[in-house]
PDB file of N, CA and C in Angstrom:
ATOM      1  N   UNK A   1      61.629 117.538  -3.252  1.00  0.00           N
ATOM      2  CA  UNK A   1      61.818 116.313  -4.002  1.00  0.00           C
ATOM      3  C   UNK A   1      63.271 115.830  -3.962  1.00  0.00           C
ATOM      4  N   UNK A   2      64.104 116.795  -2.972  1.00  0.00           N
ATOM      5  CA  UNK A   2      65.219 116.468  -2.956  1.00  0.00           C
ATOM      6  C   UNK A   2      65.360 115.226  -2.187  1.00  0.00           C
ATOM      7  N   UNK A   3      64.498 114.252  -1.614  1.00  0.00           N
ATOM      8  CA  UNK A   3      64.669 113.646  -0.529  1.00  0.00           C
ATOM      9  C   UNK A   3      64.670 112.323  -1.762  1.00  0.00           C
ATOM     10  N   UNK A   4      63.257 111.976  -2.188  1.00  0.00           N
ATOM     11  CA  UNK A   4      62.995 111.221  -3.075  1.00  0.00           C
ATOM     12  C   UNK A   4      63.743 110.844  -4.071  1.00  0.00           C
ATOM     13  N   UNK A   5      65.201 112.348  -4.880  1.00  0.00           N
ATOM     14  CA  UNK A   5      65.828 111.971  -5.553  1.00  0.00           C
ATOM     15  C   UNK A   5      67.090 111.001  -5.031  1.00  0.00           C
ATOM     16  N   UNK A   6      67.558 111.345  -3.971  1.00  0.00           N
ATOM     17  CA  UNK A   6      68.524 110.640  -3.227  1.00  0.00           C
ATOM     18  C   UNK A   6      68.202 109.180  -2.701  1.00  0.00           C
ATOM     19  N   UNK A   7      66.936 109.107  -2.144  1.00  0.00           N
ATOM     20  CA  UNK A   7      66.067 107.826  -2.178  1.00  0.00           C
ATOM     21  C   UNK A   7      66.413 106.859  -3.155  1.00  0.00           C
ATOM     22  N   UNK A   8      66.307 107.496  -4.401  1.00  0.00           N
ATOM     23  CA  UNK A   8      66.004 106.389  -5.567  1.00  0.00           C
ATOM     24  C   UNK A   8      67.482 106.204  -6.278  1.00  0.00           C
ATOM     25  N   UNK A   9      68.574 107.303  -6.167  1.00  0.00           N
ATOM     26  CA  UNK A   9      69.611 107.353  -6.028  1.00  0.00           C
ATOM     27  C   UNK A   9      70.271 105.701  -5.223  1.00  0.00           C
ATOM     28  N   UNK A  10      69.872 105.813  -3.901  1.00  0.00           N
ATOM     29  CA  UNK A  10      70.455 104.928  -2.898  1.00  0.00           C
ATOM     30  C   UNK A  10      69.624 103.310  -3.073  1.00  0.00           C
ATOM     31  N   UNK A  11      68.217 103.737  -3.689  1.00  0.00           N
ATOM     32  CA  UNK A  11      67.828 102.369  -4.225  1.00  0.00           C
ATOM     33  C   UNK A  11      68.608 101.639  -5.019  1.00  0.00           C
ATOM     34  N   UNK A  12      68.739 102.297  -6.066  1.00  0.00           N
ATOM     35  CA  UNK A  12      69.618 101.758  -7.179  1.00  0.00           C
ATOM     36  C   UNK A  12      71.082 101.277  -6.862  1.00  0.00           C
ATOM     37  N   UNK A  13      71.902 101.969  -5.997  1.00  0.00           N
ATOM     38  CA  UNK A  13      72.844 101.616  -5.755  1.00  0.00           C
ATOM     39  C   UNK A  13      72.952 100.452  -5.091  1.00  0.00           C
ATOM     40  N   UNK A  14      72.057 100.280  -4.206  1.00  0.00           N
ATOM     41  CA  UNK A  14      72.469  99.156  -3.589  1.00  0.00           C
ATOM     42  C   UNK A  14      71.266  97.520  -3.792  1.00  0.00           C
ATOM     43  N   UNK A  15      70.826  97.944  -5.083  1.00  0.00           N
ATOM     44  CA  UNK A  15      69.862  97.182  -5.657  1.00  0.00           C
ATOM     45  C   UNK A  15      68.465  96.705  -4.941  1.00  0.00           C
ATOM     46  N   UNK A  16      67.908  97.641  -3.988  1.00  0.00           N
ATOM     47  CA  UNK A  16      67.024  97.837  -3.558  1.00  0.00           C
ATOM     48  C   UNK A  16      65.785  97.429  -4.544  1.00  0.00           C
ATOM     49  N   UNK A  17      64.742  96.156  -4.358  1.00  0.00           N
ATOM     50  CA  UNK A  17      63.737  95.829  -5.200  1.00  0.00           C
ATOM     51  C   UNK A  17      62.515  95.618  -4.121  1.00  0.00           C
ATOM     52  N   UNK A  18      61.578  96.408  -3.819  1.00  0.00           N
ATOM     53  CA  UNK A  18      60.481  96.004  -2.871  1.00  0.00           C
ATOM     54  C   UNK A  18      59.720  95.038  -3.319  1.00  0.00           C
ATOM     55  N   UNK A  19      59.564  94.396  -4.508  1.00  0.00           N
ATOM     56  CA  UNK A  19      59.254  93.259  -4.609  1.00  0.00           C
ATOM     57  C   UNK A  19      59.095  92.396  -3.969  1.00  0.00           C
ATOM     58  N   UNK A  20      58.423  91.370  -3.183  1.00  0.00           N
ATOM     59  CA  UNK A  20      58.706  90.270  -2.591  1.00  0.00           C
ATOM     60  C   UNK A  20      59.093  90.412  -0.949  1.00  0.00           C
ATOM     61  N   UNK A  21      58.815  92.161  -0.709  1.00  0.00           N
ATOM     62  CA  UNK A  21      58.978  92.150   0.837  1.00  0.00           C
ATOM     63  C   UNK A  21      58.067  92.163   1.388  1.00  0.00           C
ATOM     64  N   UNK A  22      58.195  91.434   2.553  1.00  0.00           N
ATOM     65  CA  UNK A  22      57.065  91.405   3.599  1.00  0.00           C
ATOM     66  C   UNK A  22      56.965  92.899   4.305  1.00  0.00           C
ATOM     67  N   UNK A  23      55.653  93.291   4.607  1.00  0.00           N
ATOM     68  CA  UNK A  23      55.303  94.642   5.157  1.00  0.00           C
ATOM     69  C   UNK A  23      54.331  94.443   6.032  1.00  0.00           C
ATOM     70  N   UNK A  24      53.997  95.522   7.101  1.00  0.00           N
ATOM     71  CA  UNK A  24      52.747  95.571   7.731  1.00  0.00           C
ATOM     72  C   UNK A  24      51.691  96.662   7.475  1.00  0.00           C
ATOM     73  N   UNK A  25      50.756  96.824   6.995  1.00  0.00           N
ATOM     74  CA  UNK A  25      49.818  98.004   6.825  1.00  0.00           C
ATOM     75  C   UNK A  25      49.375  98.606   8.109  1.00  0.00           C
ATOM     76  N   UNK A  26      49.223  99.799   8.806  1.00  0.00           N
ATOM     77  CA  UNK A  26      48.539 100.050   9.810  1.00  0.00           C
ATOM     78  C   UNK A  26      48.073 101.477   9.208  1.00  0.00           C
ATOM     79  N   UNK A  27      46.206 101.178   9.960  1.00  0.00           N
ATOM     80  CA  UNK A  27      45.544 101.935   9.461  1.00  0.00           C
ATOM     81  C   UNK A  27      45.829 103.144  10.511  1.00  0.00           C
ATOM     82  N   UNK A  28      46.011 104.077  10.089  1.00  0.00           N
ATOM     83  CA  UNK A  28      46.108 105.532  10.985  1.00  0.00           C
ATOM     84  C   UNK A  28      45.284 106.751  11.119  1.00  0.00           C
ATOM     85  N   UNK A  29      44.232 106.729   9.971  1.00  0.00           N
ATOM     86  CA  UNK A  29      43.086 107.271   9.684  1.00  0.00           C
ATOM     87  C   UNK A  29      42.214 106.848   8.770  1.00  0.00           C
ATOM     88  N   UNK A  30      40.729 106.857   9.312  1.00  0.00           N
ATOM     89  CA  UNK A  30      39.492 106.215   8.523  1.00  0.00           C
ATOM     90  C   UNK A  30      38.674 105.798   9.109  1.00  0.00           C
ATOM     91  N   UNK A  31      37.604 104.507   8.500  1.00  0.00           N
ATOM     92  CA  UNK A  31      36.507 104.386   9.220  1.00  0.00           C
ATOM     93  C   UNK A  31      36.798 103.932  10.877  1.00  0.00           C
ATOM     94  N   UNK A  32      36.331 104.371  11.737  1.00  0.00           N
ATOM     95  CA  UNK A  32      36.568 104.044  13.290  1.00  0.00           C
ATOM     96  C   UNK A  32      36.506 102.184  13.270  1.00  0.00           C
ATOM     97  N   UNK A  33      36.088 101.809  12.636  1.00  0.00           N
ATOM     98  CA  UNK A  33      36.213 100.275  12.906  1.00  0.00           C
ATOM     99  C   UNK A  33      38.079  99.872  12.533  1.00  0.00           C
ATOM    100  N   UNK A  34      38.186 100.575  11.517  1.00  0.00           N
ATOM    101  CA  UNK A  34      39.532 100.200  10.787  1.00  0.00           C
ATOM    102  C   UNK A  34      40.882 101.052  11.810  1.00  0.00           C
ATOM    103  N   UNK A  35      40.903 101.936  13.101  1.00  0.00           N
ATOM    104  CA  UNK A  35      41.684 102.677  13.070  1.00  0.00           C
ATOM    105  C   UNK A  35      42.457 101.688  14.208  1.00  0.00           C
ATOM    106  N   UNK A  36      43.738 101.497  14.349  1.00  0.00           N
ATOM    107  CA  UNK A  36      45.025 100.709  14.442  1.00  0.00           C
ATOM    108  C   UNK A  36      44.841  99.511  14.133  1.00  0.00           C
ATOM    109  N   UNK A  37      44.260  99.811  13.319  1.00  0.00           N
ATOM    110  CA  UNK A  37      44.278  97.891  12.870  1.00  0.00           C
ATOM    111  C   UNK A  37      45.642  97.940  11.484  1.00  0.00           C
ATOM    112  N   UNK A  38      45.711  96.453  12.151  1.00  0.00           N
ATOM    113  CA  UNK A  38      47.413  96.517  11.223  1.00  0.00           C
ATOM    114  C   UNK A  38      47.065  94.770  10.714  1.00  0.00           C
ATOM    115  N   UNK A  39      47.576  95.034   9.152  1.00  0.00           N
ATOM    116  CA  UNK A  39      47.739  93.997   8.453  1.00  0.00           C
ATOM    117  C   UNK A  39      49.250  93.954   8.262  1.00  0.00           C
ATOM    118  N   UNK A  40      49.674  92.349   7.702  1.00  0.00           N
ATOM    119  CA  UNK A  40      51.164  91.752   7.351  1.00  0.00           C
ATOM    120  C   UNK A  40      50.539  91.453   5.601  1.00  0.00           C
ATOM    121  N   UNK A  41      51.541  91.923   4.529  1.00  0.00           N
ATOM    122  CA  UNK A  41      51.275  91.079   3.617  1.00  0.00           C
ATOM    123  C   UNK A  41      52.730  91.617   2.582  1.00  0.00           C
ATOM    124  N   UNK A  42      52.254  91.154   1.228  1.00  0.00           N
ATOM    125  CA  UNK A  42      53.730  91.201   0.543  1.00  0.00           C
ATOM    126  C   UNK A  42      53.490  92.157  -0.760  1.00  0.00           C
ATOM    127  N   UNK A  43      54.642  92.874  -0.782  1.00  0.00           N
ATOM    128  CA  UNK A  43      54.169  93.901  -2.100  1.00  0.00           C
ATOM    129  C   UNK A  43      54.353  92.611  -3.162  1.00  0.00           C
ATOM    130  N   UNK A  44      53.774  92.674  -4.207  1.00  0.00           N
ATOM    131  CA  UNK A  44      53.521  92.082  -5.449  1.00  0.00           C
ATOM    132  C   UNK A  44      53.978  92.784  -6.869  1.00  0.00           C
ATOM    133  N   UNK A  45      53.352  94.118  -6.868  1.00  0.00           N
ATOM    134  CA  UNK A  45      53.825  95.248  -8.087  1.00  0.00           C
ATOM    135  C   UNK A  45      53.951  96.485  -7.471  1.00  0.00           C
ATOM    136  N   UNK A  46      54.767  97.045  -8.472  1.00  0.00           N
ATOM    137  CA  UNK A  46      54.751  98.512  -8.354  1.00  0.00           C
ATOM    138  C   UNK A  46      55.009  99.246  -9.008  1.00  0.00           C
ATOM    139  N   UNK A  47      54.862 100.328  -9.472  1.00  0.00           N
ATOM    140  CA  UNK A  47      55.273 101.520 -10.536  1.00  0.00           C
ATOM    141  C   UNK A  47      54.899 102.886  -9.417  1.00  0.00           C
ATOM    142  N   UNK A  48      53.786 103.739 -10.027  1.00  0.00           N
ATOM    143  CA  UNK A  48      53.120 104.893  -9.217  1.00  0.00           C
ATOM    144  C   UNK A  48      52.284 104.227  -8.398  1.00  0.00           C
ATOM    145  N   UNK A  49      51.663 102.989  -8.623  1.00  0.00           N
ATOM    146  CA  UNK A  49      51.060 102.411  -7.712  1.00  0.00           C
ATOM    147  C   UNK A  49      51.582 101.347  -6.832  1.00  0.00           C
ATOM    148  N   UNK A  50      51.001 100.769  -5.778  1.00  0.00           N
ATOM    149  CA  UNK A  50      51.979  99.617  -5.154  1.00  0.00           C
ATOM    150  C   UNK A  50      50.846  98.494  -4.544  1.00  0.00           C
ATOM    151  N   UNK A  51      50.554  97.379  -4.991  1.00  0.00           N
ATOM    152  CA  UNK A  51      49.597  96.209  -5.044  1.00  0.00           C
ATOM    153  C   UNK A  51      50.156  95.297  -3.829  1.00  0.00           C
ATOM    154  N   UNK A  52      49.499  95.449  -3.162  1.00  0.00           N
ATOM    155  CA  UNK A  52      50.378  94.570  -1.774  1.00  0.00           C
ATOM    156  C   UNK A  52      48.963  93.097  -1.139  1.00  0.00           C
ATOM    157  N   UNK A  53      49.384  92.416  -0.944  1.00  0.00           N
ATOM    158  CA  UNK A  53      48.655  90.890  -1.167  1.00  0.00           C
ATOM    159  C   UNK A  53      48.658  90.406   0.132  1.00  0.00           C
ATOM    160  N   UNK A  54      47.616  90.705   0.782  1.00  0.00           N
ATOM    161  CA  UNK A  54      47.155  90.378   2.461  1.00  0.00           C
ATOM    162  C   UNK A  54      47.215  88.875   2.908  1.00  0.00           C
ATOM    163  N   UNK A  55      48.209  89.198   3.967  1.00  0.00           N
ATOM    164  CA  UNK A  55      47.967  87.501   4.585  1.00  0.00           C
ATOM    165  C   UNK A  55      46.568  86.597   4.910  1.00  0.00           C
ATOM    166  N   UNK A  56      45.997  87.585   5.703  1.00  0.00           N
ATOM    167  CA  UNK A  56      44.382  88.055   5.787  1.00  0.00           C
ATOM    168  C   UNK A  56      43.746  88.642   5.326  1.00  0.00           C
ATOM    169  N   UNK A  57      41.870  87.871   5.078  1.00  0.00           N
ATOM    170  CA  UNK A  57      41.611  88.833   4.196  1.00  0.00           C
ATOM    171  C   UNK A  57      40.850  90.349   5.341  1.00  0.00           C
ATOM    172  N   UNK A  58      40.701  91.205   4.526  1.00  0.00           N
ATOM    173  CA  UNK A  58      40.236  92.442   5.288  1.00  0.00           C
ATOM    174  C   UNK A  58      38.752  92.744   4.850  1.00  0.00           C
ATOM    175  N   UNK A  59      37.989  92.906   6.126  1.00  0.00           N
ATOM    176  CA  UNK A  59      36.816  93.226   5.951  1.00  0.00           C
ATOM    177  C   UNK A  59      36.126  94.832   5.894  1.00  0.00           C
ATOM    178  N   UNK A  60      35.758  94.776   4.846  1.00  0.00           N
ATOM    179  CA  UNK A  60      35.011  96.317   5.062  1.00  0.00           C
ATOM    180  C   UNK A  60      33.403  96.578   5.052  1.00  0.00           C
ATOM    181  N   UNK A  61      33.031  97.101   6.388  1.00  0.00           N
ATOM    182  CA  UNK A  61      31.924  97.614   6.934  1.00  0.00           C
ATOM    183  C   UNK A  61      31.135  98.416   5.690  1.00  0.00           C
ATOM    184  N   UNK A  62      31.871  99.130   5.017  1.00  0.00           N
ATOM    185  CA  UNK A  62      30.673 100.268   3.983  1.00  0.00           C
ATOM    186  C   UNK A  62      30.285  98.751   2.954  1.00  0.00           C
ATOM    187  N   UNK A  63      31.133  97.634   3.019  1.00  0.00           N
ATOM    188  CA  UNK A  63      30.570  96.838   1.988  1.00  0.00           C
ATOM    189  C   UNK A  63      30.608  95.284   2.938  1.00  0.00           C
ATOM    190  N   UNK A  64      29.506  95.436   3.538  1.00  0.00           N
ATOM    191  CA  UNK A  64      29.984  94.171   4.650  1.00  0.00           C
ATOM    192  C   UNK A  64      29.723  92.818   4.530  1.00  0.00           C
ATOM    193  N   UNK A  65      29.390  92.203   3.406  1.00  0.00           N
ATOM    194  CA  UNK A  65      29.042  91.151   2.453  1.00  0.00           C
ATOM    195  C   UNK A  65      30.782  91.105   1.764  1.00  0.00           C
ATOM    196  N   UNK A  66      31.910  92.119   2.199  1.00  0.00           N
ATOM    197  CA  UNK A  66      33.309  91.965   0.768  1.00  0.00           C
ATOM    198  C   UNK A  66      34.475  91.821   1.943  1.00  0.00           C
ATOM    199  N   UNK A  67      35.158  91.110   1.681  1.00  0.00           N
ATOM    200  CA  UNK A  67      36.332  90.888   1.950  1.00  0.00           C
ATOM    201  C   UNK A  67      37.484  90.822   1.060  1.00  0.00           C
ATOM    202  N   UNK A  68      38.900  91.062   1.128  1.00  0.00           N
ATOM    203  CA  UNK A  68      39.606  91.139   0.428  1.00  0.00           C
ATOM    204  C   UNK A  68      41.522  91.050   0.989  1.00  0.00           C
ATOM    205  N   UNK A  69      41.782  90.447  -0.146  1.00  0.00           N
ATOM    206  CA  UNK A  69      43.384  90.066   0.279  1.00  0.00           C
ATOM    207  C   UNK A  69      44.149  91.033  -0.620  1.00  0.00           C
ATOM    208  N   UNK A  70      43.675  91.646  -1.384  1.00  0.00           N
ATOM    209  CA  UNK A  70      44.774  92.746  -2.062  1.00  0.00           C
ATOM    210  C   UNK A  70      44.047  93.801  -1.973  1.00  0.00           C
ATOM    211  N   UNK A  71      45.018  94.850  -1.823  1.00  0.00           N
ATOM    212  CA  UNK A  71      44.880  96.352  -1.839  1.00  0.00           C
ATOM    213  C   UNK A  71      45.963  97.437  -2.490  1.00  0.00           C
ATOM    214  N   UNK A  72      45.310  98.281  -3.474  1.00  0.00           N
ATOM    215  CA  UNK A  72      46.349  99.151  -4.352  1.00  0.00           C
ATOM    216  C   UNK A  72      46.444 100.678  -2.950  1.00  0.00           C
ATOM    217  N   UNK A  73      47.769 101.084  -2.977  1.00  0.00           N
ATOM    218  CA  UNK A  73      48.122 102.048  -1.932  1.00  0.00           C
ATOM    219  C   UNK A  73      49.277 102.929  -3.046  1.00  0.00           C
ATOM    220  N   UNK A  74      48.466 104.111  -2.736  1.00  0.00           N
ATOM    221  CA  UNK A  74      48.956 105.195  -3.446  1.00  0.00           C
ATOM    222  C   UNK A  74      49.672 106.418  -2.547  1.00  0.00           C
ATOM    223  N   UNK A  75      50.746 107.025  -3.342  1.00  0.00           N
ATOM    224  CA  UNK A  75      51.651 107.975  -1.910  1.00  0.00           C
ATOM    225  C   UNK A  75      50.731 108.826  -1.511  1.00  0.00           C
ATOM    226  N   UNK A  76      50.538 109.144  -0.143  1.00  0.00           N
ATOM    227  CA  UNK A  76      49.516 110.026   0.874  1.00  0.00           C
ATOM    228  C   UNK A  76      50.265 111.642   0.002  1.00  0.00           C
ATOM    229  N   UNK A  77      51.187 111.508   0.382  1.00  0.00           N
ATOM    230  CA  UNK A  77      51.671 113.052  -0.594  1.00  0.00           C
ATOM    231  C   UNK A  77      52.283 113.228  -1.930  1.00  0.00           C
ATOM    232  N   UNK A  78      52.249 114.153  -2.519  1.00  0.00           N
ATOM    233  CA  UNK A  78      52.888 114.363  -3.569  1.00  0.00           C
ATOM    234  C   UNK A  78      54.178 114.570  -3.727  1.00  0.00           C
ATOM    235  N   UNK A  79      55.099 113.556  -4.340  1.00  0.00           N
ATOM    236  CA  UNK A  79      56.150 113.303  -5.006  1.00  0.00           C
ATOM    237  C   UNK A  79      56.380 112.218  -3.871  1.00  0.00           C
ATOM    238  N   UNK A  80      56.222 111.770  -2.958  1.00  0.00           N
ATOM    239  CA  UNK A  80      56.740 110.693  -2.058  1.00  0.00           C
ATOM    240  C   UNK A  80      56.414 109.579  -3.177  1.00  0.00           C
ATOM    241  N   UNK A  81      57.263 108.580  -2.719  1.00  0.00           N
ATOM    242  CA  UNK A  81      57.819 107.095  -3.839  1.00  0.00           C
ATOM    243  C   UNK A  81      57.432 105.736  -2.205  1.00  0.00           C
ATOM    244  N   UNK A  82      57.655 104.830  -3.279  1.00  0.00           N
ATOM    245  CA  UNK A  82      57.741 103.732  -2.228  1.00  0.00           C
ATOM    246  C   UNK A  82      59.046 103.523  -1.502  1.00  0.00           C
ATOM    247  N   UNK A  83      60.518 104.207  -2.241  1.00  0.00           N
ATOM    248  CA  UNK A  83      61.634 104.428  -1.571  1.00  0.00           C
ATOM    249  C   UNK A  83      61.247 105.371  -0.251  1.00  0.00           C
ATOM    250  N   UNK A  84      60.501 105.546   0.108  1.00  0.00           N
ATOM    251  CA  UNK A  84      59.935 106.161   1.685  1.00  0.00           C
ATOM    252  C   UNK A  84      60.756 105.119   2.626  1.00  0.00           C
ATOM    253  N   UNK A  85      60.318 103.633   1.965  1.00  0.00           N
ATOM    254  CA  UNK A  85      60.489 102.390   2.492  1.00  0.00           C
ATOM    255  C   UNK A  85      61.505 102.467   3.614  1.00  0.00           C
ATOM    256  N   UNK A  86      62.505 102.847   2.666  1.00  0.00           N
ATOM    257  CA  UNK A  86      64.137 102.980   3.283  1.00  0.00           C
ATOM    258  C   UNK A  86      64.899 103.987   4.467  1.00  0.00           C
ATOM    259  N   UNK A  87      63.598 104.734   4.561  1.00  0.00           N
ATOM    260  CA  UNK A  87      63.578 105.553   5.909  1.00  0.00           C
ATOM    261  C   UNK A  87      62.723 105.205   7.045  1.00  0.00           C
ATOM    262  N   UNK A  88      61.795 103.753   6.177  1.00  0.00           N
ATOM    263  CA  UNK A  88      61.365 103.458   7.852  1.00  0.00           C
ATOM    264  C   UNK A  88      59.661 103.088   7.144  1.00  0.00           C
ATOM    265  N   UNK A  89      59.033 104.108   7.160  1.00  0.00           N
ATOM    266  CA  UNK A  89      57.747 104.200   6.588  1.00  0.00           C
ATOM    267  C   UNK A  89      57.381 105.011   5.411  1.00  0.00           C
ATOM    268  N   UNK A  90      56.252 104.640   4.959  1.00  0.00           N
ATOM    269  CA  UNK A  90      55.945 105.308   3.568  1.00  0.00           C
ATOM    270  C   UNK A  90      54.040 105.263   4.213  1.00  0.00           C
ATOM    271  N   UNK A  91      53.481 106.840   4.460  1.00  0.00           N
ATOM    272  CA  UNK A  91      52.058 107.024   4.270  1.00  0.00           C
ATOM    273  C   UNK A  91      51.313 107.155   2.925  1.00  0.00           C
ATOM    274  N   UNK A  92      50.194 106.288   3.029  1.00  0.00           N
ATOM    275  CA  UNK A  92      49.801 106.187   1.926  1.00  0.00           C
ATOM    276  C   UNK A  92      48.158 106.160   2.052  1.00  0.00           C
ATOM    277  N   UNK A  93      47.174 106.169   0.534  1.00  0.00           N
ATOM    278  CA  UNK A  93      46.006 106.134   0.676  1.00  0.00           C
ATOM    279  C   UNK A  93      45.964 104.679   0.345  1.00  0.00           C
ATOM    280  N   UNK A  94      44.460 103.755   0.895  1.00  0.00           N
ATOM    281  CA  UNK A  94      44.747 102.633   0.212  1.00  0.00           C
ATOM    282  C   UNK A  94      43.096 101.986  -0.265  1.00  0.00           C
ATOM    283  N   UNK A  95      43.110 101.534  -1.026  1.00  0.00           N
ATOM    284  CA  UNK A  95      41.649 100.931  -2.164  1.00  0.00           C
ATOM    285  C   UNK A  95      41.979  99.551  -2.072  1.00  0.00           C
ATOM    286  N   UNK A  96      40.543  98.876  -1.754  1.00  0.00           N
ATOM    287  CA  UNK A  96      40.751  97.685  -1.852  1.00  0.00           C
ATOM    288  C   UNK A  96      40.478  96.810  -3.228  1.00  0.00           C
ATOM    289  N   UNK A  97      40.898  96.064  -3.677  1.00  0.00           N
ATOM    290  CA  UNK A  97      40.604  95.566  -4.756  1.00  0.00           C
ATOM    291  C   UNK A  97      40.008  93.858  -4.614  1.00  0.00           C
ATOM    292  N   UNK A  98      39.152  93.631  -6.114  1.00  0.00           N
ATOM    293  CA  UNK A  98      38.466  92.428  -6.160  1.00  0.00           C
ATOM    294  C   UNK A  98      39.673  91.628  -6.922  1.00  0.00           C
ATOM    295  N   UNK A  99      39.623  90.159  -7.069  1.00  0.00           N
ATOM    296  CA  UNK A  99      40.608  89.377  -8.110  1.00  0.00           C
ATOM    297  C   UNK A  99      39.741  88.305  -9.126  1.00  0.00           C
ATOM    298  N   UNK A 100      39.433  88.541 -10.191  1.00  0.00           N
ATOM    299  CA  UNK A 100      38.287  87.329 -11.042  1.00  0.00           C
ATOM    300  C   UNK A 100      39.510  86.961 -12.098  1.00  0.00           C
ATOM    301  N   UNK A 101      39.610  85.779 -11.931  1.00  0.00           N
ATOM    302  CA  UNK A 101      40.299  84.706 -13.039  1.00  0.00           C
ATOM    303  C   UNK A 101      41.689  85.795 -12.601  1.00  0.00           C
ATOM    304  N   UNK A 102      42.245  86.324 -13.690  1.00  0.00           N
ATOM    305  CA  UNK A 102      43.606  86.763 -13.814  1.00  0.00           C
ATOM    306  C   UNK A 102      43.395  88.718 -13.418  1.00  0.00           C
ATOM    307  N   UNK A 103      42.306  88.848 -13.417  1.00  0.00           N
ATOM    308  CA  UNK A 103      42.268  90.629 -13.515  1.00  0.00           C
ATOM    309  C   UNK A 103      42.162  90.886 -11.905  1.00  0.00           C
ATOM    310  N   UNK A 104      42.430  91.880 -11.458  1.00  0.00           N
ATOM    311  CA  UNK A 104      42.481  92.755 -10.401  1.00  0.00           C
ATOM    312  C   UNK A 104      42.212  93.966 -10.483  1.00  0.00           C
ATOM    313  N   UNK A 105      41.682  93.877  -9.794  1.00  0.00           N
ATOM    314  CA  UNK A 105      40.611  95.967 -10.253  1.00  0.00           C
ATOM    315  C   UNK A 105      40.412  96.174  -8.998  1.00  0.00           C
ATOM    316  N   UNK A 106      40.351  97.661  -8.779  1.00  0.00           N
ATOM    317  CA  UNK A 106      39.993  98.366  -7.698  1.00  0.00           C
ATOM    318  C   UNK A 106      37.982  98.554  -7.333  1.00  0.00           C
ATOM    319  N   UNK A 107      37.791  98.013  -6.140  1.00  0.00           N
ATOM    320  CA  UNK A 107      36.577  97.895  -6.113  1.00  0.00           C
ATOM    321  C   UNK A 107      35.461  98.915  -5.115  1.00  0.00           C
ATOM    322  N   UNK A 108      36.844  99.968  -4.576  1.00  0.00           N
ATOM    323  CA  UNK A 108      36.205 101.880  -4.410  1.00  0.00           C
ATOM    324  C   UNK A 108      37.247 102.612  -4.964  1.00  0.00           C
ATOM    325  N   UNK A 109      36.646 103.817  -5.146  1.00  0.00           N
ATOM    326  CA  UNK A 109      36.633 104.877  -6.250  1.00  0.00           C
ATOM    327  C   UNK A 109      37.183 105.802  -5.182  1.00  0.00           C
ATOM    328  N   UNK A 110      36.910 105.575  -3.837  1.00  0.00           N
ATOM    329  CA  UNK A 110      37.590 106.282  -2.641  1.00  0.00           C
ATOM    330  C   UNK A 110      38.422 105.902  -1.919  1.00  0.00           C
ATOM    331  N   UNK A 111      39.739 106.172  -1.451  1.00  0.00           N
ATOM    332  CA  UNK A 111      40.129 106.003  -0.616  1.00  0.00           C
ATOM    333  C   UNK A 111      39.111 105.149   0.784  1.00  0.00           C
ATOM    334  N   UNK A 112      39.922 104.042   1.303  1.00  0.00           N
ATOM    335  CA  UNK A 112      39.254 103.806   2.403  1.00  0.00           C
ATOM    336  C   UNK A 112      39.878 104.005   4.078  1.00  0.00           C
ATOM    337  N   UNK A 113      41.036 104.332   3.436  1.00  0.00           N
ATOM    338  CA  UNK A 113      42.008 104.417   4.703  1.00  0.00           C
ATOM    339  C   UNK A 113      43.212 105.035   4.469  1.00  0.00           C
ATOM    340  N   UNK A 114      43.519 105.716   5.164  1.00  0.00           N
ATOM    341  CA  UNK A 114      45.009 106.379   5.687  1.00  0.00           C
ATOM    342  C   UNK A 114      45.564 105.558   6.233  1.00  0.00           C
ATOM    343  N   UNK A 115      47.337 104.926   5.695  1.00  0.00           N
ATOM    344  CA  UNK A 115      48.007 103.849   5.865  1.00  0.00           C
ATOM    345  C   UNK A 115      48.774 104.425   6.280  1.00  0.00           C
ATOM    346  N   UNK A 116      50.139 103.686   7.426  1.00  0.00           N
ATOM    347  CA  UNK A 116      51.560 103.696   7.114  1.00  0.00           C
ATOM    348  C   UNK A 116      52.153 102.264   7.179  1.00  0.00           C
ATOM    349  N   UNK A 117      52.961 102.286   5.497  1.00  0.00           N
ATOM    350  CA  UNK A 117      53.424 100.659   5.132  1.00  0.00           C
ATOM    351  C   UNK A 117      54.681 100.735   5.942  1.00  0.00           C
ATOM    352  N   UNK A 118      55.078 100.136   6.464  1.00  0.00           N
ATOM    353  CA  UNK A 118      56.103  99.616   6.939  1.00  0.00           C
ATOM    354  C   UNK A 118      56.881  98.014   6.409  1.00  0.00           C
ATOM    355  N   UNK A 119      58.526  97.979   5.855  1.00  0.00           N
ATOM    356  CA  UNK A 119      58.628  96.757   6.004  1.00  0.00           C
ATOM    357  C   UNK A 119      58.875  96.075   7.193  1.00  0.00           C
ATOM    358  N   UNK A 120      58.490  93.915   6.991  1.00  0.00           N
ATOM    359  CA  UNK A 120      58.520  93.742   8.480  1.00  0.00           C
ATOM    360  C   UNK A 120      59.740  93.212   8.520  1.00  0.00           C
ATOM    361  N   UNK A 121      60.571  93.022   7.837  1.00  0.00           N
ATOM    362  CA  UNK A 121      61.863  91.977   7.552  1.00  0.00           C
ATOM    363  C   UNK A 121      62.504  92.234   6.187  1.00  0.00           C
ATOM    364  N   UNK A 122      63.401  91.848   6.733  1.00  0.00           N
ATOM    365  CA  UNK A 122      64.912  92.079   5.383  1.00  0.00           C
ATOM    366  C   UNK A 122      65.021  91.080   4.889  1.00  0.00           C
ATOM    367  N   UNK A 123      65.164  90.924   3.657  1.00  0.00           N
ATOM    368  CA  UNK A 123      65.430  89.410   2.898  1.00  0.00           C
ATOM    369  C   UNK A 123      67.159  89.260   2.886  1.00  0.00           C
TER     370      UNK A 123
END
């Protein structure tokens, strides 16, 4: 966790906010329809979780009637942060979510894919 503390260390210092950055998702493990497929979209929130808002929407086969422009992505390992960012990539699990009026909820209970977020540009 020594990596992560220095991470968030070097976030802070240099006012590092992933907010509002553009990223690319690429899928690296999961359903065979989904594997190198790569999305662009923008993180939105974050805490332990990180809500990132698809340029496109993404289709999924186990639910092939659903499409979707946001997806919650959680760290693939334990104690990794979204300060991963700052070394390049951050692997992650990722759930797609529905959006009605103002709420956003996660709409599997499983993981659907093995990610690595990448940002695509520096503000």
């Amino acid at each position: 966790m020594l990596i992560e503390s220095l991470l968030k260390i070097f976030a802070e210092l240099i006012g590092w906010d992933p907010i509002g950055r553009a990223v690319t998702v690429t899928v690296t493990e999961g359903e065979s329809a989904f594997f190198g497929l790569t999305l662009t979209g923008v993180i939105r929130n974050y805490n332990q979780e990180v809500t990132i808002e698809l340029d496109s929407p993404w289709r999924f086969p186990s639910q092939a009637t659903h499409t979707t422009n946001w997806i919650l992505v959680q760290p693939r390992f334990i104690g990794h942060t979204i300060n991963r960012l700052l070394l390049g990539s951050w692997h992650v699990n990722v759930y797609p979510m529905v959006t009605k009026g103002n709420t956003t909820k996660i709409i599997e209970t499983d993981s659907v894919a093995i990610c690595e977020v990448r940002v695509l540009k520096r503000r």
